[in-house]
C-alpha atoms as a PDB file:
ATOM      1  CA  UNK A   1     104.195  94.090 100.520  1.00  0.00           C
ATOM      2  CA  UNK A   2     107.073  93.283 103.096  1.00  0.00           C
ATOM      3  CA  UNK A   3     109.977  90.652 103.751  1.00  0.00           C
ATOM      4  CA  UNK A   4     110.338  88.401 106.248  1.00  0.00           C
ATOM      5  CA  UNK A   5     113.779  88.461 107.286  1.00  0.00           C
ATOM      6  CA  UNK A   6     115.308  84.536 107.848  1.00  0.00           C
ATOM      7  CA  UNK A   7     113.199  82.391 110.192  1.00  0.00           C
ATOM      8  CA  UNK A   8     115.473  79.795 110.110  1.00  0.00           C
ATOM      9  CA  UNK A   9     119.439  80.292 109.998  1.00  0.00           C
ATOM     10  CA  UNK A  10     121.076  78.447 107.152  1.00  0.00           C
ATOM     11  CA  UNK A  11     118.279  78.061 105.206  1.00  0.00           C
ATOM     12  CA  UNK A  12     118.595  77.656 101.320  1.00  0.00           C
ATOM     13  CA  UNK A  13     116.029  80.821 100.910  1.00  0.00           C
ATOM     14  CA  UNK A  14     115.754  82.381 104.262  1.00  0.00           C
ATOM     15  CA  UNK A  15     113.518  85.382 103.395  1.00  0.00           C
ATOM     16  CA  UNK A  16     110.148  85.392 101.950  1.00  0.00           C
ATOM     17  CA  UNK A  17     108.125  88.358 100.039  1.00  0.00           C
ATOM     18  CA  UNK A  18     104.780  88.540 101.386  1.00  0.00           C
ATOM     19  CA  UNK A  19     102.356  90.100  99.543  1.00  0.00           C
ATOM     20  CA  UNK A  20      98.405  90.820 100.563  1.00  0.00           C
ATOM     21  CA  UNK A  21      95.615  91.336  97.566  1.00  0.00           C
ATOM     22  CA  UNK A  22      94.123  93.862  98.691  1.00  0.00           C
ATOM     23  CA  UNK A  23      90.770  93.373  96.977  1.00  0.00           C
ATOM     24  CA  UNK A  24      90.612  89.799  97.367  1.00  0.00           C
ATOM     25  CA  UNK A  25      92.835  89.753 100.946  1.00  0.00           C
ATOM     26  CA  UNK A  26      94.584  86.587  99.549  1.00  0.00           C
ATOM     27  CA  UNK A  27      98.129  86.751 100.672  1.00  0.00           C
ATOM     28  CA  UNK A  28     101.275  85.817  98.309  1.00  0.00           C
ATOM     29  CA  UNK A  29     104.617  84.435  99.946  1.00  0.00           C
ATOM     30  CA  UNK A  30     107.318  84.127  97.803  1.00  0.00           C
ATOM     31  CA  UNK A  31     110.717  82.255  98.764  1.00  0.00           C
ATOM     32  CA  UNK A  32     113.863  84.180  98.149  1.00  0.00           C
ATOM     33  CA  UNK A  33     117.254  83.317  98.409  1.00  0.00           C
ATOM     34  CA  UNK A  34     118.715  87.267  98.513  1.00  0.00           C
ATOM     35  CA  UNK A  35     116.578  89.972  98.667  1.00  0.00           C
ATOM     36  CA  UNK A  36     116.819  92.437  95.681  1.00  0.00           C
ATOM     37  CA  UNK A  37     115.052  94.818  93.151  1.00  0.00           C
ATOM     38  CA  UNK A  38     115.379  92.176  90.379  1.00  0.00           C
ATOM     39  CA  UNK A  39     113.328  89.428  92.913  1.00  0.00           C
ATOM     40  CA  UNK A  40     110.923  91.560  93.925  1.00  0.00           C
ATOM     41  CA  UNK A  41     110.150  92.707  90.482  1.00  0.00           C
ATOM     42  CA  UNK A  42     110.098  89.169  89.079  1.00  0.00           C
ATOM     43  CA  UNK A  43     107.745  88.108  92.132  1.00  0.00           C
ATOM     44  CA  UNK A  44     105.491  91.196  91.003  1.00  0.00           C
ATOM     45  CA  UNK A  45     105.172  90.248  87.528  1.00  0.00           C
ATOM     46  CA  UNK A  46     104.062  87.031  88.817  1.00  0.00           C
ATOM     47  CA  UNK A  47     101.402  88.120  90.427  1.00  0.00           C
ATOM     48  CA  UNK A  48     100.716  90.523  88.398  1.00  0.00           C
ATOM     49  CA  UNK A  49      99.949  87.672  85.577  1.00  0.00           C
ATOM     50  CA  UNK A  50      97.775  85.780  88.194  1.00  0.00           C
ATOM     51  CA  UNK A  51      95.414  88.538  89.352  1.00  0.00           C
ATOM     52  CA  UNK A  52      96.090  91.082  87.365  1.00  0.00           C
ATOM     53  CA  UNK A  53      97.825  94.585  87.588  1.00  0.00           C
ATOM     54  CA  UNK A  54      97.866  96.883  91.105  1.00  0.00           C
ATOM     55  CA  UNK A  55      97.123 100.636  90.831  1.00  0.00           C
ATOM     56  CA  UNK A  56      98.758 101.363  93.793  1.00  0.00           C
ATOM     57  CA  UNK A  57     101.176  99.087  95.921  1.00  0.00           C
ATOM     58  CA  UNK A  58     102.017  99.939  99.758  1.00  0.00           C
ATOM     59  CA  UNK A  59     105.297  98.868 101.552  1.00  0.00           C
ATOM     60  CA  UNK A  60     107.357 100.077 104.345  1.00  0.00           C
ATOM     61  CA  UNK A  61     109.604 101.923 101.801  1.00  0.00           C
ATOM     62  CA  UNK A  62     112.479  99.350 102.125  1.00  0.00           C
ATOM     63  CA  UNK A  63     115.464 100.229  99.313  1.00  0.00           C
ATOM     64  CA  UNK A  64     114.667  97.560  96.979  1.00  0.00           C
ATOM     65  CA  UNK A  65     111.122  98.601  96.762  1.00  0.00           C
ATOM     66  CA  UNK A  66     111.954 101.855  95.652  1.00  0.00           C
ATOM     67  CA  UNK A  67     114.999 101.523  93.757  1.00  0.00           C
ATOM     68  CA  UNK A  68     115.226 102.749  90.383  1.00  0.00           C
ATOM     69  CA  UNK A  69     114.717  98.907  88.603  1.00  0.00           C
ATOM     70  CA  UNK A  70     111.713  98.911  91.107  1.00  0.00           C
ATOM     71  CA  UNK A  71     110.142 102.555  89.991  1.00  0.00           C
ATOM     72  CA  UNK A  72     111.003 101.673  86.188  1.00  0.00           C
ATOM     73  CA  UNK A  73     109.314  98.083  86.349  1.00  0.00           C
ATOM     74  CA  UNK A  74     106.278  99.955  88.277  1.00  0.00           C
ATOM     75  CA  UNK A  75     105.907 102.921  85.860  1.00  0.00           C
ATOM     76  CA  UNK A  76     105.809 100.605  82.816  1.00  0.00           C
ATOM     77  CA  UNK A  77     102.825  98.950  84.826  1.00  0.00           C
ATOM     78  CA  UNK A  78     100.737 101.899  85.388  1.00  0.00           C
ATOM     79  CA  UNK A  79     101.449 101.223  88.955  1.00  0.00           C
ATOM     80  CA  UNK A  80     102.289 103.873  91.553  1.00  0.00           C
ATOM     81  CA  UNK A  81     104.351 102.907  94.616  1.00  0.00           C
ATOM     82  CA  UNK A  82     102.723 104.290  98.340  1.00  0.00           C
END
């Protein structure tokens, strides 16, 4: 899981949250308009509700992936950050 910082400038959601099933190898790409632990947590429960619920999730260890709303929302998953 990783964003995409703004590809093009002014755009009404200039970041996207790009995620990778790891099993399948189908990617995810979400459109965001800010990038924050309440989006990426409602972009997880999205997917979680498509494919089902992660184990373990990898990302580069950005703040909003490992803020506290982020751990909380993981932990109540069964889901451990790496």
């Amino acid at each position: 899981m990783d964003i995409i910082v703004p590809l093009v400038e002014g755009a009404e959601y200039p970041f996207f949250l790009v995620l990778i099933d790891s099993c399948t190898r189908f990617p995810f790409a979400f459109e965001l308009r800010k990038v924050t632990a309440k989006a990426v947590c409602e972009c997880l429960l999205q997917i979680f509700s498509l494919v089902g619920v992660s184990t373990v999730i990898t990302s580069d260890q950005e703040s909003y992936f490992v803020s506290e709303l982020t751990k909380k929302f993981m932990q109540l998953f069964g889901c451990s950050p790496r």
